[in-house]
C-alpha atoms as a PDB file:
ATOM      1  CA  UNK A   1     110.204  88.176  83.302  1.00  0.00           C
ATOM      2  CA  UNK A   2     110.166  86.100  79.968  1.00  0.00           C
ATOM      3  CA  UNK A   3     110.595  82.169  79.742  1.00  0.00           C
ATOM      4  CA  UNK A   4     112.671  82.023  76.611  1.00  0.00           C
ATOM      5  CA  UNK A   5     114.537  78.752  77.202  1.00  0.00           C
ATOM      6  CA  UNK A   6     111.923  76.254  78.500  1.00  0.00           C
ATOM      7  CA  UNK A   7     108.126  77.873  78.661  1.00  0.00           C
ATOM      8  CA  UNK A   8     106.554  75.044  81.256  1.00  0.00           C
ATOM      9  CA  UNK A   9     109.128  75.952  83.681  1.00  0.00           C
ATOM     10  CA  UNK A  10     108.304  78.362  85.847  1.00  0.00           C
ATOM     11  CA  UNK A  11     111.169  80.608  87.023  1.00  0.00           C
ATOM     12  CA  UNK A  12     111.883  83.622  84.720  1.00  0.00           C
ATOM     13  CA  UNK A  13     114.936  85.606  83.254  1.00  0.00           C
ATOM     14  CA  UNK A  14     114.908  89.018  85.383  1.00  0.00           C
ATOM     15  CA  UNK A  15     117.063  91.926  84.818  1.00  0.00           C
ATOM     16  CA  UNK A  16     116.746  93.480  88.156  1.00  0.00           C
ATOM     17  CA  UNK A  17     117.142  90.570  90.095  1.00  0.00           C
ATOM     18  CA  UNK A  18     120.325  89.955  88.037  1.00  0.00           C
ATOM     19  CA  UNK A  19     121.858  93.538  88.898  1.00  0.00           C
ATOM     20  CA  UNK A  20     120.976  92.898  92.668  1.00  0.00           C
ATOM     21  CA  UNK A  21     122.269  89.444  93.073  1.00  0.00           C
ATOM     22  CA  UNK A  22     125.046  90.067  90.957  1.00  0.00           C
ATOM     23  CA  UNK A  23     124.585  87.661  87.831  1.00  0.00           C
ATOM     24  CA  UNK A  24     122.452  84.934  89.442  1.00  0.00           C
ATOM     25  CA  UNK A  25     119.021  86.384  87.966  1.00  0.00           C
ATOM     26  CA  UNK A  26     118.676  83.796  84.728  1.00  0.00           C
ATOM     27  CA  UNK A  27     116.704  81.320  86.116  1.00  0.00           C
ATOM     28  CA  UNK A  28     114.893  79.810  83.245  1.00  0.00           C
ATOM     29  CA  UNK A  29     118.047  79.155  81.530  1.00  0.00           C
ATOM     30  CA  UNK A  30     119.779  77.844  84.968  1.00  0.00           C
ATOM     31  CA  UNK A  31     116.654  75.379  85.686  1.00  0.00           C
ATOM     32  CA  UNK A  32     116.221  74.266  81.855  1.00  0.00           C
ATOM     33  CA  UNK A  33     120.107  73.798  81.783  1.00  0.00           C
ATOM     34  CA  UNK A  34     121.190  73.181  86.013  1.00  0.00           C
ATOM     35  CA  UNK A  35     124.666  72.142  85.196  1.00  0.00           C
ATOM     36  CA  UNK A  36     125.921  75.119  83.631  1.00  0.00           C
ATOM     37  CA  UNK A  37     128.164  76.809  85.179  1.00  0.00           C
ATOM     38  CA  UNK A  38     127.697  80.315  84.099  1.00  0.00           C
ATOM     39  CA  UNK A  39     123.975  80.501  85.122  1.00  0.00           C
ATOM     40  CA  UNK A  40     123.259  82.358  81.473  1.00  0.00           C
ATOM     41  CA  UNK A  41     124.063  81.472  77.977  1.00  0.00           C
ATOM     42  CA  UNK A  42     125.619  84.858  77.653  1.00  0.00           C
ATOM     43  CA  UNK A  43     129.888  85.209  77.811  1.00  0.00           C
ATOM     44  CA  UNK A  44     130.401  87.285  81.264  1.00  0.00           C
ATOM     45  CA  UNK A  45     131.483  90.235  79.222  1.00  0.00           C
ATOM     46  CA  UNK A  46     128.131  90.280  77.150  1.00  0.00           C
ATOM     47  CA  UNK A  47     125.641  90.295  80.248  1.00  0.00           C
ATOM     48  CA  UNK A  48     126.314  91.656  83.985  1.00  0.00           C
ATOM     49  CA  UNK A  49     127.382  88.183  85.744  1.00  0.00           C
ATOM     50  CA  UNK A  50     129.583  88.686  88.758  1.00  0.00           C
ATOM     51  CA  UNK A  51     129.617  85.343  89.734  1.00  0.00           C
ATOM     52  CA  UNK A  52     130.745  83.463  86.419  1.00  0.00           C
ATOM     53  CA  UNK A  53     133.591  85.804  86.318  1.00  0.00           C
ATOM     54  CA  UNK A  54     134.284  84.988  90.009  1.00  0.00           C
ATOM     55  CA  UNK A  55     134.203  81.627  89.017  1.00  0.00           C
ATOM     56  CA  UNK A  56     136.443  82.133  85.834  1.00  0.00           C
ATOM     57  CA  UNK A  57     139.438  83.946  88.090  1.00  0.00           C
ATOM     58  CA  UNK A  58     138.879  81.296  90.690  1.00  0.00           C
ATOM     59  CA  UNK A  59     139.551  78.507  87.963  1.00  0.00           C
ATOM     60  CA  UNK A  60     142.298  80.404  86.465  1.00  0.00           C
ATOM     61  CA  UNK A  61     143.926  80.122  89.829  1.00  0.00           C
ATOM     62  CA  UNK A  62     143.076  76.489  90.516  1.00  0.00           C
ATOM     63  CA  UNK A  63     140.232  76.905  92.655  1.00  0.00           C
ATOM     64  CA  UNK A  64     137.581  75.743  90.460  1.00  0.00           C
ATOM     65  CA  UNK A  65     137.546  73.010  87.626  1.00  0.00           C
ATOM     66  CA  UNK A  66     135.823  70.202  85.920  1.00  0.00           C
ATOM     67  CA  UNK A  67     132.832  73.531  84.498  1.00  0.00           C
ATOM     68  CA  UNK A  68     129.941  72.378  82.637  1.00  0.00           C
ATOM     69  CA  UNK A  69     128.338  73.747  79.683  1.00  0.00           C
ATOM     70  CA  UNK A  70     126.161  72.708  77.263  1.00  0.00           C
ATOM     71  CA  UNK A  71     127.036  73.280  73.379  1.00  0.00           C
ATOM     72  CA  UNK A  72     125.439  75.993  71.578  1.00  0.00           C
ATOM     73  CA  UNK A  73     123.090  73.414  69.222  1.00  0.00           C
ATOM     74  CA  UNK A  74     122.484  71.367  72.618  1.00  0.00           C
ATOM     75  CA  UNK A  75     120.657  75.171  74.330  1.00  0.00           C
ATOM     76  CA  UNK A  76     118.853  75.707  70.223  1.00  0.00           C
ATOM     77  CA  UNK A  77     117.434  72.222  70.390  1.00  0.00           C
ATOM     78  CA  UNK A  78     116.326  72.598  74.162  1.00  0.00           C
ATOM     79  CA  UNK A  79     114.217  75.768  73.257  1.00  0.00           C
ATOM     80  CA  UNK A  80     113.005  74.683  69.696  1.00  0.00           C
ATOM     81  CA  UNK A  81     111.209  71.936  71.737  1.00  0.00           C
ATOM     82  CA  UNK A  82     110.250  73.655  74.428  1.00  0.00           C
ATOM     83  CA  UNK A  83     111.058  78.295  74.278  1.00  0.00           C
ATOM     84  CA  UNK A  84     110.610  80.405  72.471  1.00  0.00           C
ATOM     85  CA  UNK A  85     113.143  80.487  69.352  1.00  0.00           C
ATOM     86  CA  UNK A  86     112.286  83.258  67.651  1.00  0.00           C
ATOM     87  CA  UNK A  87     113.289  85.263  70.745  1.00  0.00           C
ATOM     88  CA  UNK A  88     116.501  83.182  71.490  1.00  0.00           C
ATOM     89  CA  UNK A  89     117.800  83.800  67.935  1.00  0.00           C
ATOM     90  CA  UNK A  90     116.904  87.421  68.163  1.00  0.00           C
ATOM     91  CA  UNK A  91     119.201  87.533  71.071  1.00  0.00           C
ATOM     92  CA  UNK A  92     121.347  85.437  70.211  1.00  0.00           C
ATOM     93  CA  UNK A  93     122.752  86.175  66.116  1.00  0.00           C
ATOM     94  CA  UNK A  94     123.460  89.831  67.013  1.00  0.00           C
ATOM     95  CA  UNK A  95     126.876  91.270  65.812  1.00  0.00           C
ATOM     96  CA  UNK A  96     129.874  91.083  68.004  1.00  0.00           C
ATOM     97  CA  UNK A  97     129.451  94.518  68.257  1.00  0.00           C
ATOM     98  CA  UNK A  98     125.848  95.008  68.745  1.00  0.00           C
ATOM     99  CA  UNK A  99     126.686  91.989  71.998  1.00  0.00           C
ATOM    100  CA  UNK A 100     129.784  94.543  73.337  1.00  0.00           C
ATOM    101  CA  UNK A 101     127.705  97.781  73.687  1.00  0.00           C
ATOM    102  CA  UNK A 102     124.711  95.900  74.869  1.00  0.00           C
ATOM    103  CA  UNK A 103     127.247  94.602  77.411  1.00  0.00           C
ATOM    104  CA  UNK A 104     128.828  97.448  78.334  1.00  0.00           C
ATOM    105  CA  UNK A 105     125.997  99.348  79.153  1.00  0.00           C
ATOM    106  CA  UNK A 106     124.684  96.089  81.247  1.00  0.00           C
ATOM    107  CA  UNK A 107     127.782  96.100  83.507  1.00  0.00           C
ATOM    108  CA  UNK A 108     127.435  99.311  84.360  1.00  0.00           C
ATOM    109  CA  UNK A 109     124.117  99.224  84.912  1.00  0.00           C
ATOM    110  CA  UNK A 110     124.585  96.471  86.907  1.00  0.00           C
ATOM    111  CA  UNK A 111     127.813  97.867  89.091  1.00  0.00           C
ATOM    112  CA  UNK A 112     125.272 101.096  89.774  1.00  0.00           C
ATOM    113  CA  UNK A 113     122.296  98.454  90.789  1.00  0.00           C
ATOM    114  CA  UNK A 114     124.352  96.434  92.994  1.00  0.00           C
ATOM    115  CA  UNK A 115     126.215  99.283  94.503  1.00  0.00           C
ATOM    116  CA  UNK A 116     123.000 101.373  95.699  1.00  0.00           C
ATOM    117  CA  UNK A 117     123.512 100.925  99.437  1.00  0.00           C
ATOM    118  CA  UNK A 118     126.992 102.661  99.362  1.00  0.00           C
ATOM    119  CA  UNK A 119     125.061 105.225  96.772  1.00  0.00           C
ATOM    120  CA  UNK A 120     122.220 105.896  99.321  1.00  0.00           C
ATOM    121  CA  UNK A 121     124.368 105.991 102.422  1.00  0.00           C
ATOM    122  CA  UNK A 122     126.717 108.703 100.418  1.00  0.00           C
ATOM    123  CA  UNK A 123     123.630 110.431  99.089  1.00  0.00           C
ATOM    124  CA  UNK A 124     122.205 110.603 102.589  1.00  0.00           C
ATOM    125  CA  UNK A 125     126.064 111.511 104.630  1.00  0.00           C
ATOM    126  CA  UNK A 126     125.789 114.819 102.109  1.00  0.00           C
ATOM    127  CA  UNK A 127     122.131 115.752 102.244  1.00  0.00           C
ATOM    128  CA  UNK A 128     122.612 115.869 106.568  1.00  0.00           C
ATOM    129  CA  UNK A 129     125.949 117.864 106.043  1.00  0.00           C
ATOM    130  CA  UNK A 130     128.141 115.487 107.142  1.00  0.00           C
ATOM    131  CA  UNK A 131     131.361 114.430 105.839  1.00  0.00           C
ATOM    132  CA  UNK A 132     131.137 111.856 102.976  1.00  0.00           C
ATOM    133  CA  UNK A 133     133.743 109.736 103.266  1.00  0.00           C
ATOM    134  CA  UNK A 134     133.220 106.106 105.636  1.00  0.00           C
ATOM    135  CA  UNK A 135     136.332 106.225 107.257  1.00  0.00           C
ATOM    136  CA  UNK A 136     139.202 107.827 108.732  1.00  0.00           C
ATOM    137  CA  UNK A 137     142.651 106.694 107.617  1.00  0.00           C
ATOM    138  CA  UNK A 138     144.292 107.491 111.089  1.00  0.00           C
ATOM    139  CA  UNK A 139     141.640 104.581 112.370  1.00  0.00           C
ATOM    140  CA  UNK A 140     144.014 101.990 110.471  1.00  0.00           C
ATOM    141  CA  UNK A 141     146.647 102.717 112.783  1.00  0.00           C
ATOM    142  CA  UNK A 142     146.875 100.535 115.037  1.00  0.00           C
ATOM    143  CA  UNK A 143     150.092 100.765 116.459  1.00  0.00           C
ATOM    144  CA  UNK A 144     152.326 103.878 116.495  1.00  0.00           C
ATOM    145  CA  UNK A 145     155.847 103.038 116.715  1.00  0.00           C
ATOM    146  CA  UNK A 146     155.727 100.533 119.941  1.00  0.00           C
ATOM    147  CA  UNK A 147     156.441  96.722 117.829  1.00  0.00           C
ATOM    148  CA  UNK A 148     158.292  95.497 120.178  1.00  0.00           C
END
């Protein structure tokens, strides 16, 4: 992985390990900046990152509040001192559009990643012959006309 935000520390941003933990897999940004919510300087829509948009929808509803995040010039003087900020404002100054696509493509990539054991258990239910759905509907009723 690459150590864009803060070079001395050791933990590394990670594409994989985002996809299989489900956004948590920015860990040089998280350690250089630990009280950031989000994990990653990216929006949730412009990087796979289940968990900030857990915590968004659990903040819309009043579950989570008082979130942290550091100002954009705050993260650009962190990393002229200490990243790399030629690669940060490579990243970083792309188009709107460019950041959408790129996106895009990383949440589904991501929803594919994270989803592999249903994939492989589906992929495996078909190669033996057997029928690929997990369950039966009839096994969600429970009771059959006796409430009372």
């Amino acid at each position: 992985g690459s150590r864009i935000y803060d070079k001395q520390l050791r933990p590394t941003e990670n594409k994989l390990v985002v996809y299989m933990s489900m956004g948590e897999g920015s860990h040089n940004y998280h350690h250089a900046f630990p009280w950031d919510y989000t994990t990653s300087y990216h929006k949730w829509y412009e990087s796979y990152n289940l968990a900030t948009l857990f915590i968004l929808i659990s903040s819309l509803v009043g579950l989570a509040y008082d979130m942290k995040r550091p100002k954009k010039d705050t993260i650009l003087q962190y990393v002229e001192k200490k990243g790399d900020i030629l690669e940060v404002n490579l990243i970083h100054k792309k188009h709107i559009i460019i950041r959408l696509i790129i996106g895009l493509f990383d949440w589904i990539m991501g929803c594919i990643v994270t989803s592999w054991p249903i994939w492989s258990i589906l992929v495996i239910k078909i190669a033996l012959g057997q029928e690929w759905w997990f369950f039966d509907c009839n096994d969600f009723i429970f009771i059959k006309y006796n409430w009372f």
